[in-house]
Protein backbone atom coordinates (compact mmCIF):
# COMPACT_ATOMS: atom_id res chain seq x y z
CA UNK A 1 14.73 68.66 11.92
CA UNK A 2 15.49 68.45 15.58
CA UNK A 3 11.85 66.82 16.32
CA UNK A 4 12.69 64.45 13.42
CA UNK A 5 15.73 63.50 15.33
CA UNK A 6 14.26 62.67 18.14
CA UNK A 7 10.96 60.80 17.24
CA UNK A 8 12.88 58.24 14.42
CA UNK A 9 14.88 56.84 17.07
CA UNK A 10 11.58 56.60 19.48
CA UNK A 11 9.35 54.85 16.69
CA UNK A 12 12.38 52.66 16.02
CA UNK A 13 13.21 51.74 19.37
CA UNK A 14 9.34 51.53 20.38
CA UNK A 15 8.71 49.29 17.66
CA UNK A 16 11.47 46.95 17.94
CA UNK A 17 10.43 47.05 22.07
CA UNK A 18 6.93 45.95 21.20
CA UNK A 19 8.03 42.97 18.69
CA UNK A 20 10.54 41.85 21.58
CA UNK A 21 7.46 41.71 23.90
CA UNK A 22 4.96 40.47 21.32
CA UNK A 23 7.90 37.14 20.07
CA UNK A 24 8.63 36.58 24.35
CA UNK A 25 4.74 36.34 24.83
CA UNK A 26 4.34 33.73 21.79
CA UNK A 27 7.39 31.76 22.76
CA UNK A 28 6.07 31.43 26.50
CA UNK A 29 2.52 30.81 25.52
CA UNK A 30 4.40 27.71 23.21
CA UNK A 31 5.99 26.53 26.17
CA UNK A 32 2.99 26.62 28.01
CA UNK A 33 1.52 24.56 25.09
CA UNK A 34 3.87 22.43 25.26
CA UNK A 35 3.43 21.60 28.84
CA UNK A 36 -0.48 20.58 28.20
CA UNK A 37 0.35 18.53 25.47
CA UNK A 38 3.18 16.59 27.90
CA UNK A 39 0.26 16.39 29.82
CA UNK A 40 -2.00 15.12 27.83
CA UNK A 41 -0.10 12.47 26.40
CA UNK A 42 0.56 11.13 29.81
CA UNK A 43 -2.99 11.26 30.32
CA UNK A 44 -3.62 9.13 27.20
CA UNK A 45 -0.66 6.75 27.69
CA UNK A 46 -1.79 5.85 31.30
CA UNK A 47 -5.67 5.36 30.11
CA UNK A 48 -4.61 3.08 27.06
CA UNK A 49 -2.23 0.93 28.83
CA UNK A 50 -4.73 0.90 32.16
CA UNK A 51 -6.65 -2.57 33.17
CA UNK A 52 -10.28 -2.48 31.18
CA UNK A 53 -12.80 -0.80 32.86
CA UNK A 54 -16.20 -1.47 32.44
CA UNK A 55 -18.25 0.65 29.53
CA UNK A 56 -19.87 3.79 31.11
CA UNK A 57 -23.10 3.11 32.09
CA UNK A 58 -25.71 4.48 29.95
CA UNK A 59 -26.68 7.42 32.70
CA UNK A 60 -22.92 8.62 32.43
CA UNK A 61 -23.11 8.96 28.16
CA UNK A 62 -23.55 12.64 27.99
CA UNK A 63 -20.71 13.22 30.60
CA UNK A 64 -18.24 11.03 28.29
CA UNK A 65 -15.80 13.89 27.05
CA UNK A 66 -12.51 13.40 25.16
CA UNK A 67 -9.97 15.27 27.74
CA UNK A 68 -11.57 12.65 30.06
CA UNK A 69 -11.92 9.80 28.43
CA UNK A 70 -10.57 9.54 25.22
CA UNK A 71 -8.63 6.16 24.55
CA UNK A 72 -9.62 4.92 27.94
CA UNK A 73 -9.41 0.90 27.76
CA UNK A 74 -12.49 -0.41 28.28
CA UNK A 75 -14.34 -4.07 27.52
CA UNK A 76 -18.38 -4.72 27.19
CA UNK A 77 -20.29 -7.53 26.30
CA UNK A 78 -22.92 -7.86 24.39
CA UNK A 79 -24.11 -9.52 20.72
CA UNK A 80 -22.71 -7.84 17.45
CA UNK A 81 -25.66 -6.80 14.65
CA UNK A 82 -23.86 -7.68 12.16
CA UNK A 83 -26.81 -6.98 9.40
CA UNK A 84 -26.42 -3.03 10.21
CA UNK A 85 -22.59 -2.59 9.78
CA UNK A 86 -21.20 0.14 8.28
CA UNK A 87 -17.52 0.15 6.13
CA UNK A 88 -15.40 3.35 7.14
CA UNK A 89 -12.44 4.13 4.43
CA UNK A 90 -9.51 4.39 6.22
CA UNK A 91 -5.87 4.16 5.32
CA UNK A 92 -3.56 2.28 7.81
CA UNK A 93 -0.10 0.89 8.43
CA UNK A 94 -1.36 -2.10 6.52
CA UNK A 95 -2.74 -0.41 3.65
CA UNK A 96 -5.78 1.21 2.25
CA UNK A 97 -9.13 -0.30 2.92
CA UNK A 98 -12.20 0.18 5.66
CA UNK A 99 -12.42 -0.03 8.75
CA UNK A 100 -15.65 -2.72 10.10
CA UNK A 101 -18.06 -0.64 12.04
CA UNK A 102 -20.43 -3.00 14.21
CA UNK A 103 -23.10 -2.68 16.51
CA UNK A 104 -22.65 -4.36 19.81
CA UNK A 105 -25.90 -4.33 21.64
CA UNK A 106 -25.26 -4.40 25.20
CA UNK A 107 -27.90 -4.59 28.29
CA UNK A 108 -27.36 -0.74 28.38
CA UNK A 109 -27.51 0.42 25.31
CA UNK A 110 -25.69 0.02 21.45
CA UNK A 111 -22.36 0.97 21.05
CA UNK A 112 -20.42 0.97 17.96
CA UNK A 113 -17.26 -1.38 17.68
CA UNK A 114 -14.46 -0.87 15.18
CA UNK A 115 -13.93 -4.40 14.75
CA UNK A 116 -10.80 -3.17 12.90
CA UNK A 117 -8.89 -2.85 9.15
CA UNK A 118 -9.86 -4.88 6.26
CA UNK A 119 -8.49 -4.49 2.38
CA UNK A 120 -10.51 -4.10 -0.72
CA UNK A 121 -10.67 -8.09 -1.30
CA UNK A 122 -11.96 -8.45 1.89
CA UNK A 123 -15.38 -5.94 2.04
CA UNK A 124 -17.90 -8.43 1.58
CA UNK A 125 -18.96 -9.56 4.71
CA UNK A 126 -19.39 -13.28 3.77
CA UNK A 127 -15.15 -12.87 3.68
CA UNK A 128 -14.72 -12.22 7.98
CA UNK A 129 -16.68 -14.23 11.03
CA UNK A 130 -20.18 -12.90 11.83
CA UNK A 131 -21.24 -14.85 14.65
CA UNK A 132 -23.96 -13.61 16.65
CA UNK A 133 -22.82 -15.63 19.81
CA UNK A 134 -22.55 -13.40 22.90
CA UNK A 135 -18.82 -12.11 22.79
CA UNK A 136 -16.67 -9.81 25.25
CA UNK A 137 -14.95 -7.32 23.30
CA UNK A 138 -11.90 -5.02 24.73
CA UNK A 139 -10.53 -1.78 23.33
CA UNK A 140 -9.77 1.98 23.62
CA UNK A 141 -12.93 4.75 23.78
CA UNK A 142 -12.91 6.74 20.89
CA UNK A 143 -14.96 9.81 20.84
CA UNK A 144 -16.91 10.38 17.53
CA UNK A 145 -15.46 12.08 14.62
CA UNK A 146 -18.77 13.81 13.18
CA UNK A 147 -18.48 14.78 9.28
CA UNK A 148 -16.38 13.02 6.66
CA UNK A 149 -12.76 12.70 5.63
CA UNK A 150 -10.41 15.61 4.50
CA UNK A 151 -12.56 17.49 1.64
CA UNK A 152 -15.16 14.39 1.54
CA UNK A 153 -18.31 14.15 3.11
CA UNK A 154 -20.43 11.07 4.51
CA UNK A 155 -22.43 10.03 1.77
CA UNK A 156 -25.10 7.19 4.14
CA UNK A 157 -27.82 6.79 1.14
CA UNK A 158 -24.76 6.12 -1.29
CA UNK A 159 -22.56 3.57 1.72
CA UNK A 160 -20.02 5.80 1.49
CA UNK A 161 -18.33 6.79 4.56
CA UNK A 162 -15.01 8.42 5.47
CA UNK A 163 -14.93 9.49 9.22
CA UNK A 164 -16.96 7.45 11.81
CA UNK A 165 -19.40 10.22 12.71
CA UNK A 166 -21.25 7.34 15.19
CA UNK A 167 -24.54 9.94 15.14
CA UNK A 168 -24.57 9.59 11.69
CA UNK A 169 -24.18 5.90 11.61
CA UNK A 170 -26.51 5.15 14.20
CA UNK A 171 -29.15 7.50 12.06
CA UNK A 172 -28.37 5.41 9.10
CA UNK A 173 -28.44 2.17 10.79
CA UNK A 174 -31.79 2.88 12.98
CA UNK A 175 -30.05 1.99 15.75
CA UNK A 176 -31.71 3.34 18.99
CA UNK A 177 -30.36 3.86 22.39
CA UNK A 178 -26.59 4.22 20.75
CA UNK A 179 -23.22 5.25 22.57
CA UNK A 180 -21.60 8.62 21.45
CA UNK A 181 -18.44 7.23 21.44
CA UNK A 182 -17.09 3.66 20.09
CA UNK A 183 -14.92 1.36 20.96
CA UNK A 184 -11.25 0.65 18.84
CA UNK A 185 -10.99 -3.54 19.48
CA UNK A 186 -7.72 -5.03 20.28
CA UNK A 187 -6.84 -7.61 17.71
CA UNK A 188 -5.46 -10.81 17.03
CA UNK A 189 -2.35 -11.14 14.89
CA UNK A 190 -2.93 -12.39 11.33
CA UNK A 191 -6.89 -11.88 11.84
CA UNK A 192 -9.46 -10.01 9.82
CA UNK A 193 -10.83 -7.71 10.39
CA UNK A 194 -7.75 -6.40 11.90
CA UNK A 195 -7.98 -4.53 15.40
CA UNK A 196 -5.28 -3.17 17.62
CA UNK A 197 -4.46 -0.46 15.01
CA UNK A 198 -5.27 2.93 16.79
CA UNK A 199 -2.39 5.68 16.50
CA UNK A 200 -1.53 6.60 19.53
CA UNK A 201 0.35 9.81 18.34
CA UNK A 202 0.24 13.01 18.92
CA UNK A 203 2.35 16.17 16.89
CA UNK A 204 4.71 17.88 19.58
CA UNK A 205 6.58 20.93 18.12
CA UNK A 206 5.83 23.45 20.51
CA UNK A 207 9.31 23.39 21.54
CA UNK A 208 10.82 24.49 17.90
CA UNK A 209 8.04 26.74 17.69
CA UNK A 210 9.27 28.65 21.12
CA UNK A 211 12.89 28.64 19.94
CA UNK A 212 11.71 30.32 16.52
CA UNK A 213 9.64 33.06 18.73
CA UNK A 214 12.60 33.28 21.12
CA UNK A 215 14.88 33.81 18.25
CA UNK A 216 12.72 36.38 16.55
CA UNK A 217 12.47 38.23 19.86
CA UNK A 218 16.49 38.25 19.85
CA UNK A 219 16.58 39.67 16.11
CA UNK A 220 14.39 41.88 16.89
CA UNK A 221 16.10 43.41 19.84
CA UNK A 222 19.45 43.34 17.93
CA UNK A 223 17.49 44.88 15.00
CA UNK A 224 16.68 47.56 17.12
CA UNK A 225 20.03 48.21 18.55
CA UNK A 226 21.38 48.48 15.38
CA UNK A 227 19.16 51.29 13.86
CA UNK A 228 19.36 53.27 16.75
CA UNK A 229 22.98 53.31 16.80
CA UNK A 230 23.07 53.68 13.28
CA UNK A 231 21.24 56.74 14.04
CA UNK A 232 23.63 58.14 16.91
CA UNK A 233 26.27 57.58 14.71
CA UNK A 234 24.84 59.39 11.56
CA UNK A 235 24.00 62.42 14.22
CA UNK A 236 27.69 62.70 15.29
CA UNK A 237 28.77 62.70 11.77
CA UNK A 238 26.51 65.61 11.12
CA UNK A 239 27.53 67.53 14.50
């Protein structure tokens, strides 16, 4: 009875010790979180709203990473194929519809241009410009998004395509010497396709999620207190 006494008030007070630690560590690994993501939004918000760069050369393709370079403003020139396009679904602030994937062939190399949004009435190509004058386009990196849309796959032999996996498009498209990345186009009010649409947002709730792990670790501590002196109490009762 005595060792009883003495190791239910350990295990209690050991337990409620270790979920204290275990809530602390969580809510100061979410703050730490928190301070990346600060960070990386900066990061973003100074590349998108920077002067356009030029495209990375084609020697610098397979150091193009998205902490890096990710919505970095850029402009290239170059001659749109607009026979090997490729329709993306995509649902935007405008609607549902497809986003108009074109190949820009530059002097170093194809890269893939969202031209930007069009709706249903407006997928046949005959419906937007297709010139195949030498243009300048300008527009945030995007970094591939390889596979297909939430519980959809790519489907190239069918034309159905739901993420812009630029791998699979170029494989599709037989289009050699392409970019791993592609380019979001600014647009031009009241124009199709419709560019200039790219979310630049970013979910930031590391801050409620430290105050719920601070406020566990709190419970938990007064949880604790309470049992044990719940337990002193019940001992001097029974003294």
């Amino acid at each position: 009875m005595t060792a009883r006494r003495v190791l239910v008030p350990a295990f209690a007070g050991g337990g409620a010790l270790l979920a204290v630690v275990a809530f602390l560590a969580l809510g100061v690994w979410q703050l730490q979180r928190r301070e990346w993501k600060h960070a990386l939004i900066a990061g973003v918000e100074a590349r998108a709203h920077a002067a356009p760069a030029a495209l990375p050369a084609r020697a610098e393709w397979p150091l193009v990473t998205a902490a890096r370079d990710a919505y970095r403003r850029v402009e290239a020139e170059g001659r749109f194929r607009h026979d090997r396009e490729v329709l993306v679904r995509a649902t935007t602030a405008l609607g549902s519809g497809y986003w108009v994937m074109t190949p820009l062939e530059t002097a170093g190399g194809t890269v893939l241009v969202n031209r930007g949004f069009v709706p249903p009435e407006r997928r046949d190509p005959a419906s937007r410009p297709a010139s195949t004058d030498p243009v300048r386009v300008t527009g945030l990196l995007r970094i591939t998004e390889p596979g297909g849309g939430f519980l959809r796959s790519n489907d190239p032999a069918a034309g159905n395509w739901y993420s812009r996996d630029v791998a699979a498009i170029a494989a599709a498209r037989d289009l050699a010497d392409a970019a791993p990345f592609f380019i979001d186009v600014e647009g031009i009010p009241g124009t199709y396709p419709a560019g200039g649409l790219t979310v630049l947002r970013f979910h930031d709730n590391h801050l409620v999620y430290a105050l719920t792990w601070f406020s566990l670790a709190f419970m938990a501590g007064a949880g604790g207190i309470i049992v044990l002196r719940h337990r002193r109490g019940g001992e001097r009762m029974a003294a």
